[in-house]
Protein backbone atom coordinates (compact mmCIF):
# COMPACT_ATOMS: atom_id res chain seq x y z
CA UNK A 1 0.00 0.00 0.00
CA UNK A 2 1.22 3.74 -0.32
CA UNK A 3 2.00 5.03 3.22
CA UNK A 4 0.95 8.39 2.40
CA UNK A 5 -2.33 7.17 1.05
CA UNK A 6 -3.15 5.11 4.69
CA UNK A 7 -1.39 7.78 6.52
CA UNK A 8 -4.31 10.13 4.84
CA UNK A 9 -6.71 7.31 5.49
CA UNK A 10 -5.92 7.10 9.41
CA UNK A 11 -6.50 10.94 9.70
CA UNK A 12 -10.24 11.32 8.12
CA UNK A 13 -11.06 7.98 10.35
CA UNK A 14 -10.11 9.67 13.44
CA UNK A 15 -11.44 13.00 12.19
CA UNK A 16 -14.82 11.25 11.61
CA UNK A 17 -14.95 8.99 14.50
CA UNK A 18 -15.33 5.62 12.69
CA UNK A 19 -14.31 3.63 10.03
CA UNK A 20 -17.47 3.59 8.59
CA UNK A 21 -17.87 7.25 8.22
CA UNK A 22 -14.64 7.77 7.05
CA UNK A 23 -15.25 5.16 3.80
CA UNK A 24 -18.19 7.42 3.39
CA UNK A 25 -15.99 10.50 3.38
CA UNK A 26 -13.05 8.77 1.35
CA UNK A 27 -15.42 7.12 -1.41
CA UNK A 28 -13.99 3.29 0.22
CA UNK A 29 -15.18 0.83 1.68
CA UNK A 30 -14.88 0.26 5.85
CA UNK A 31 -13.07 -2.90 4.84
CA UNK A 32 -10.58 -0.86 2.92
CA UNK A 33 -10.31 1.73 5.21
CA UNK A 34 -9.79 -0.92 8.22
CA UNK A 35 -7.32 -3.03 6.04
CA UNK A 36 -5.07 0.63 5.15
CA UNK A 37 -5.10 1.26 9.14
CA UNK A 38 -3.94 -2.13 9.68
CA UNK A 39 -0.82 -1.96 7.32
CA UNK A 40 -0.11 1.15 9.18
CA UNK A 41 -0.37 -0.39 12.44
CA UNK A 42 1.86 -3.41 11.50
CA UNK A 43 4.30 -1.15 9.81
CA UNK A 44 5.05 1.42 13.13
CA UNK A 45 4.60 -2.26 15.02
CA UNK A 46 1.95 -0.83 17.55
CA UNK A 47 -1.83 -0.76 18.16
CA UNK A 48 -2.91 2.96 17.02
CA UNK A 49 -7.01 2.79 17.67
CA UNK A 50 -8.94 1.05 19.96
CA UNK A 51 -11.84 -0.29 17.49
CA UNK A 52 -15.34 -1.15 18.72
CA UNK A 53 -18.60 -2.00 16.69
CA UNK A 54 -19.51 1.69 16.27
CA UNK A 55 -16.97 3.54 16.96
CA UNK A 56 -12.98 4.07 17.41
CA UNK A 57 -10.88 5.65 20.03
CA UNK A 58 -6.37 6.64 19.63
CA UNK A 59 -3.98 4.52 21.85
CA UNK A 60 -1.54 6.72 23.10
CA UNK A 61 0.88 5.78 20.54
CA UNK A 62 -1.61 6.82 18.02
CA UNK A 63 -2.53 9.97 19.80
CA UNK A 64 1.47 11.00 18.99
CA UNK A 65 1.38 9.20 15.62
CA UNK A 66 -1.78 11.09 14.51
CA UNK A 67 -0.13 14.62 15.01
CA UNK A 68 2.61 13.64 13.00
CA UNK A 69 0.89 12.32 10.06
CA UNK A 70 -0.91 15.73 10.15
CA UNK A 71 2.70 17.48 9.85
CA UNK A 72 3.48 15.42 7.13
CA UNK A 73 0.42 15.92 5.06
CA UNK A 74 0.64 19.81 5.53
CA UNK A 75 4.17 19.76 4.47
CA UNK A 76 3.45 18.14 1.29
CA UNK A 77 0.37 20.09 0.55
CA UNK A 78 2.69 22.96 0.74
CA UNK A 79 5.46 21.69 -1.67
CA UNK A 80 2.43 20.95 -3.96
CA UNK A 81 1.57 24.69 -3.10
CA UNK A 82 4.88 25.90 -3.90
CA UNK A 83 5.02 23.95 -7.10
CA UNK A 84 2.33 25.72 -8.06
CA UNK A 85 3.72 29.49 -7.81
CA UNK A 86 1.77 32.11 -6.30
CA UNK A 87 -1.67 31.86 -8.61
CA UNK A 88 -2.69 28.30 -6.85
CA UNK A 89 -6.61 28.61 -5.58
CA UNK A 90 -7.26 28.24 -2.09
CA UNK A 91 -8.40 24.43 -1.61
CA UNK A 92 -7.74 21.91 0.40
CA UNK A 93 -8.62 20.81 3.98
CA UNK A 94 -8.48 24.31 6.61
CA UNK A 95 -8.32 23.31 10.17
CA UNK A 96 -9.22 25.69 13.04
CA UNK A 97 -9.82 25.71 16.85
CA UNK A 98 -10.66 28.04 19.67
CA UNK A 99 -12.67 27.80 22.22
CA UNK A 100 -16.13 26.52 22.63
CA UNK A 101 -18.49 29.41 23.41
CA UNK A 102 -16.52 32.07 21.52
CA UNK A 103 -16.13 29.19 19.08
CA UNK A 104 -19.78 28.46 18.66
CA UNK A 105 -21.11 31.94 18.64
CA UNK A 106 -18.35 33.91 16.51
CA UNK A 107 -16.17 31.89 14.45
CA UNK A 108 -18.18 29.53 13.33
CA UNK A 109 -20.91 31.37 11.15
CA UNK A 110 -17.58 32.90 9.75
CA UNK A 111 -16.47 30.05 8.39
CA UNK A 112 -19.60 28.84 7.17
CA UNK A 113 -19.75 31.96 5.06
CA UNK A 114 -16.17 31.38 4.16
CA UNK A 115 -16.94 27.80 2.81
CA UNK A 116 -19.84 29.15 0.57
CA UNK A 117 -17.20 31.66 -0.94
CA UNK A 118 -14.64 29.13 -1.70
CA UNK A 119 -16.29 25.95 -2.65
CA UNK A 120 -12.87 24.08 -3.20
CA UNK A 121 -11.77 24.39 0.26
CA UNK A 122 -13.16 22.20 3.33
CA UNK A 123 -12.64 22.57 7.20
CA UNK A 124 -12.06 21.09 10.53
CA UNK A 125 -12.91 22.82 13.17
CA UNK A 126 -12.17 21.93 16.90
CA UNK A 127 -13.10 23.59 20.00
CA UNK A 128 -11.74 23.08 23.20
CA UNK A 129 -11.57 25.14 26.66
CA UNK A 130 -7.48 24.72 26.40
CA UNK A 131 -4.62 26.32 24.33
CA UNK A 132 -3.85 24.02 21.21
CA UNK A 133 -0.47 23.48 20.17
CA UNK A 134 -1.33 24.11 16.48
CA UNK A 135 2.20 22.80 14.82
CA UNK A 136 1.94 19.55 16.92
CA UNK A 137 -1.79 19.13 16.05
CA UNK A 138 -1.65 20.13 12.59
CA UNK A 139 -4.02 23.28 12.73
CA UNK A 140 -3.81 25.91 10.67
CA UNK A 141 -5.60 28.42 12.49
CA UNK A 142 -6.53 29.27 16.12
CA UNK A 143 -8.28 31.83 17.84
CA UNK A 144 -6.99 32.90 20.99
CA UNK A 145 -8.18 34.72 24.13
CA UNK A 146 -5.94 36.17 26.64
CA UNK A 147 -2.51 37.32 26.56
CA UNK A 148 0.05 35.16 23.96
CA UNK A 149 3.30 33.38 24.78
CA UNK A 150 4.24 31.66 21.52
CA UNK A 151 6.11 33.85 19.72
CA UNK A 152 6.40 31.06 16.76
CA UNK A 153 2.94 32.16 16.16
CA UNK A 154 1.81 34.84 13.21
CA UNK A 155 -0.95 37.08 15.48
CA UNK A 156 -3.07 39.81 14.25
CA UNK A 157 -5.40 41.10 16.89
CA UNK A 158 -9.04 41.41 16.46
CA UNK A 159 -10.83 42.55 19.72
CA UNK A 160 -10.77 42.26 23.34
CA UNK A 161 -13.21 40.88 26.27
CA UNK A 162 -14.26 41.98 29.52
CA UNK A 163 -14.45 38.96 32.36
CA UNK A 164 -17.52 40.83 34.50
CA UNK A 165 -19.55 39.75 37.54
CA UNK A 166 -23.28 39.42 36.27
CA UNK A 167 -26.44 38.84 38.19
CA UNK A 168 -30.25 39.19 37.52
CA UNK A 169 -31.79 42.30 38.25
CA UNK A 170 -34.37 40.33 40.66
CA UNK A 171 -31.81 38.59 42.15
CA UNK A 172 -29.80 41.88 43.17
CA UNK A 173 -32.73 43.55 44.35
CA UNK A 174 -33.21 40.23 47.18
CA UNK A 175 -30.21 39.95 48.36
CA UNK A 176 -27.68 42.44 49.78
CA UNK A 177 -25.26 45.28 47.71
CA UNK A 178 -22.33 44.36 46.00
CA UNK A 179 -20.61 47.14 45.75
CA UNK A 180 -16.55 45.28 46.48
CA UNK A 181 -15.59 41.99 45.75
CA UNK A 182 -15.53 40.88 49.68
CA UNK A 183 -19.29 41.60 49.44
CA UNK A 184 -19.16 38.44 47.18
CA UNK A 185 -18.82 36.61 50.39
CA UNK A 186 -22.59 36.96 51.08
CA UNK A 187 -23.98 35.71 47.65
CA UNK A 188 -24.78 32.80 46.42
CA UNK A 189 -22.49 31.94 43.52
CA UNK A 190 -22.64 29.90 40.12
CA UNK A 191 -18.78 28.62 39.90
CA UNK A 192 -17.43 27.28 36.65
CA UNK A 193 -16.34 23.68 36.91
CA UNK A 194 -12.49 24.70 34.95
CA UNK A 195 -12.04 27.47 37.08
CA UNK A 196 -10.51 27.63 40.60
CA UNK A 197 -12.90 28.43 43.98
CA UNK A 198 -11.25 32.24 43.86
CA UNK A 199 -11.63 35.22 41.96
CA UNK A 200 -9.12 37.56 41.58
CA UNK A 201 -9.74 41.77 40.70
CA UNK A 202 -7.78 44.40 39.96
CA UNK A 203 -5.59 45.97 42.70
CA UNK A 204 -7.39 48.74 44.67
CA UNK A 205 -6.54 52.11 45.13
CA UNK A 206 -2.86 52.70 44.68
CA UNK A 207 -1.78 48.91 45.34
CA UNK A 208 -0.58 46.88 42.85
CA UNK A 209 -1.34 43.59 44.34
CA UNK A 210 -4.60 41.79 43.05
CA UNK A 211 -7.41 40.99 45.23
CA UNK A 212 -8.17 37.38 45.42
CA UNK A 213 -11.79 36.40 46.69
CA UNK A 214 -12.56 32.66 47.84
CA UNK A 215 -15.67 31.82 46.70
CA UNK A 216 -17.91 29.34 47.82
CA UNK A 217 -20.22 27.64 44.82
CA UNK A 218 -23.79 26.56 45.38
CA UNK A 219 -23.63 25.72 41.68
CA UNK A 220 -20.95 24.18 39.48
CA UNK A 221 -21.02 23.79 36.21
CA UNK A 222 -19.24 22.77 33.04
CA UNK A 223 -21.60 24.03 30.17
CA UNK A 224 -21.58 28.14 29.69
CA UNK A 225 -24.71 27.82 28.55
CA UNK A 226 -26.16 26.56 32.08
CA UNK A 227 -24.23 28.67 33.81
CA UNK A 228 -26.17 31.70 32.04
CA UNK A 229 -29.45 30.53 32.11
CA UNK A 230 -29.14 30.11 35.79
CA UNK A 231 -27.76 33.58 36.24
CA UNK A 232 -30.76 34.53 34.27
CA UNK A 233 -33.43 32.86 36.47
CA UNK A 234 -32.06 34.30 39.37
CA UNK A 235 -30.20 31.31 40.83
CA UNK A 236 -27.21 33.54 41.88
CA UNK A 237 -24.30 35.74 40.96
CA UNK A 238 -21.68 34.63 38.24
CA UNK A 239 -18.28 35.55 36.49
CA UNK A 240 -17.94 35.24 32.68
CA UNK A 241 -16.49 36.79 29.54
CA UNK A 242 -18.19 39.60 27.98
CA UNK A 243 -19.11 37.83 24.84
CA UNK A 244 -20.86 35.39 26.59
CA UNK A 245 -23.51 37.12 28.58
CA UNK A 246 -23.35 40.37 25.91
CA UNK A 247 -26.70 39.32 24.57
CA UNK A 248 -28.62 38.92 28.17
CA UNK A 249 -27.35 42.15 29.18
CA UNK A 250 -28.70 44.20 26.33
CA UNK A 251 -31.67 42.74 26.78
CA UNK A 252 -32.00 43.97 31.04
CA UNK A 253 -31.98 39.83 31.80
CA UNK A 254 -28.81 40.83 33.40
CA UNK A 255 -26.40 43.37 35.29
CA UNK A 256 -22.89 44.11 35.51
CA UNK A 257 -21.79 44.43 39.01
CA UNK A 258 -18.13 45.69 40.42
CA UNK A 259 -17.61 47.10 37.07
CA UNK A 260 -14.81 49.45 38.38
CA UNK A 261 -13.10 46.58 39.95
CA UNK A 262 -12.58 44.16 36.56
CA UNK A 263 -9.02 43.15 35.32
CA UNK A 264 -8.17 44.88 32.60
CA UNK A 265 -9.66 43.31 28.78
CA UNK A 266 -8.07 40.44 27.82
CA UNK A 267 -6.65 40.80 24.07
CA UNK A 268 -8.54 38.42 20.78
CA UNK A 269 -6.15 37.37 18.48
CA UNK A 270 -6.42 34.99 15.48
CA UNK A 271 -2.76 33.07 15.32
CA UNK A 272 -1.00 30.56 12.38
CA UNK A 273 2.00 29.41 12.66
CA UNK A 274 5.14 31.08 10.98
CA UNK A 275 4.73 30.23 6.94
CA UNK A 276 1.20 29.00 6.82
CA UNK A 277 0.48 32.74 5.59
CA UNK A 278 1.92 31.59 2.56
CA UNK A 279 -1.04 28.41 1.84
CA UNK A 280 -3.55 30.38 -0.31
CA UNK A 281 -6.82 28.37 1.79
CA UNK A 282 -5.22 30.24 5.14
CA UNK A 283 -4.39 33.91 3.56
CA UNK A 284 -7.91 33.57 1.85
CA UNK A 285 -9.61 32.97 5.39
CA UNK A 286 -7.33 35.15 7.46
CA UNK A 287 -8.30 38.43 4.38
CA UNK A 288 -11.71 36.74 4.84
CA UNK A 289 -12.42 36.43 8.81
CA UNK A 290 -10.07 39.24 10.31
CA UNK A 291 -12.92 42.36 9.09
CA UNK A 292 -15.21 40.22 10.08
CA UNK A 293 -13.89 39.18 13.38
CA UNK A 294 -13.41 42.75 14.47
CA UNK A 295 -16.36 43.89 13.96
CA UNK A 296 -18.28 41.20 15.76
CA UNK A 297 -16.17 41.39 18.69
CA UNK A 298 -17.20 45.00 18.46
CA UNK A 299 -20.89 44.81 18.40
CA UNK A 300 -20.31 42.64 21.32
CA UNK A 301 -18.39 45.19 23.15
CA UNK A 302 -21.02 47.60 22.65
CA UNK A 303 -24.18 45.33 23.52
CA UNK A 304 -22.44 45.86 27.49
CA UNK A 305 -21.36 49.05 26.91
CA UNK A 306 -18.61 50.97 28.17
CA UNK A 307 -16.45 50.27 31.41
């Protein structure tokens, strides 16, 4: 068999989440598709997915043997890009991750728009509450909240967020002031399952040590989602990113509390690594996305309004 071919095959399988629906994707059979895995797995002499009825899951070794087929296949669509001098089309498979929420609500109606404009390309998208290591995991494109640390990374800016203290109107008016974060103390909070018991605020006065409040949940959760609709209904006082609430506070469901307290706005950037610029499919979606980006971050900002 070609190894590049099953190396391609092992990729859409765990990309699709079964054998099955990658011989869909791949115009094969799931016999073929099994049988290319296979020669894979007997030629790197390990097991690289676990394989059930209806569905598949990476050994470690395959977890490690995954990213580097990506690398591989990148590297080679490139030379085929380069080949091709600077008038190649974008096409080709784009992949992209960011986070879920931000994810979900911003980028991906973006790309959606972005795939009915370019017809030859296809994506991947992946979103995850954690900070991808894009050349490992063979991603083109990320976007990133919060300061960045890889300078190997290609970053161009886009908006910023707000992390605020929100609460329901009727729920502020029952219980007592807020007006400093030890007042937190006496609420009932809605805690976020990835995020430490203690919330930290910008130093007071003319200190430049942050405050750090221990909080006390009544509620965890791991969905953003819950966590607002419970703020909504009044269930108790929670601490999210601007984007995410934005809509419920231009509509009153909501209120910003400790305002004058917040950290300062975290930066949005959208990052490639060095030299993917260069792939037509990523310089078409960054010239694509970027405007676009900005100004939804934008109308986001304004929906909560100034600081």
């Amino acid at each position: 068999m070609d190894r590049l071919d099953t190396m391609k095959v092992f990729v859409v399988a765990v990309d699709e989440g079964s054998l099955a629906a990658a011989g869909r994707k791949l115009g094969r059979s799931p016999a073929a598709v099994s049988r290319a895995i296979a020669f894979l797995e007997e030629r790197v002499g390990t097991e690289l997915l676990h394989r059930t009825t209806r569905s598949i899951k990476l050994s470690e070794e395959g977890e490690r043997y995954v990213a580097i087929c990506r690398r591989v296949l990148t590297e080679l669509e490139e030379a085929d890009i380069v080949a091709a001098g600077p008038r190649a089309a974008p096409r080709g498979m784009l992949s992209l991750t960011g986070p879920v929420v931000s994810g979900e609500m911003v980028l991906q109606p973006i790309l959606d728009a972005f795939l009915d404009a370019y017809p030859t390309v296809s994506a991947r998208l992946l979103l995850l509450d954690r900070a991808v290591n894009l050349i490992e995991e063979g991603f083109d494109i990320a976007l990133r909240i919060g300061q960045l640390s890889d300078s190997a990374m290609v970053a161009t800016r886009v908006g910023e967020v707000r992390r605020l203290v929100v609460a329901a109107p009727r729920y502020l008016k029952q219980h007592p002031r807020i007006e400093e974060p030890a007042d937190l103390a006496k609420h009932q909070i809605i805690g976020m399952a990835h995020i430490p018991n203690s919330w930290t605020f910008a130093p007071a006065g003319k200190s430049s040590v942050p405050r750090t409040v221990q909080i006390t949940p009544r509620l965890v959760s791991n969905s953003t989602y819950a966590a607002v609709a419970s703020a909504v209904s009044g269930r108790g006082v929670a601490r999210l990113y601007s984007y995410q609430v934005a809509e419920q506070v231009k509509k009153g469901n909501l209120e910003i509390v400790l305002a004058d307290d917040e950290d300062p706005p975290m930066p949005v950037h959208v990052i490639t690594p060095q030299g993917r610029l260069s792939v037509p499919k990523v310089r078409a979606f960054m010239d694509f996305a970027v405007p676009r980006l900005k100004k939804q971050f934008a109308i986001l900002a304004k929906d909560i309004g100034d600081r």
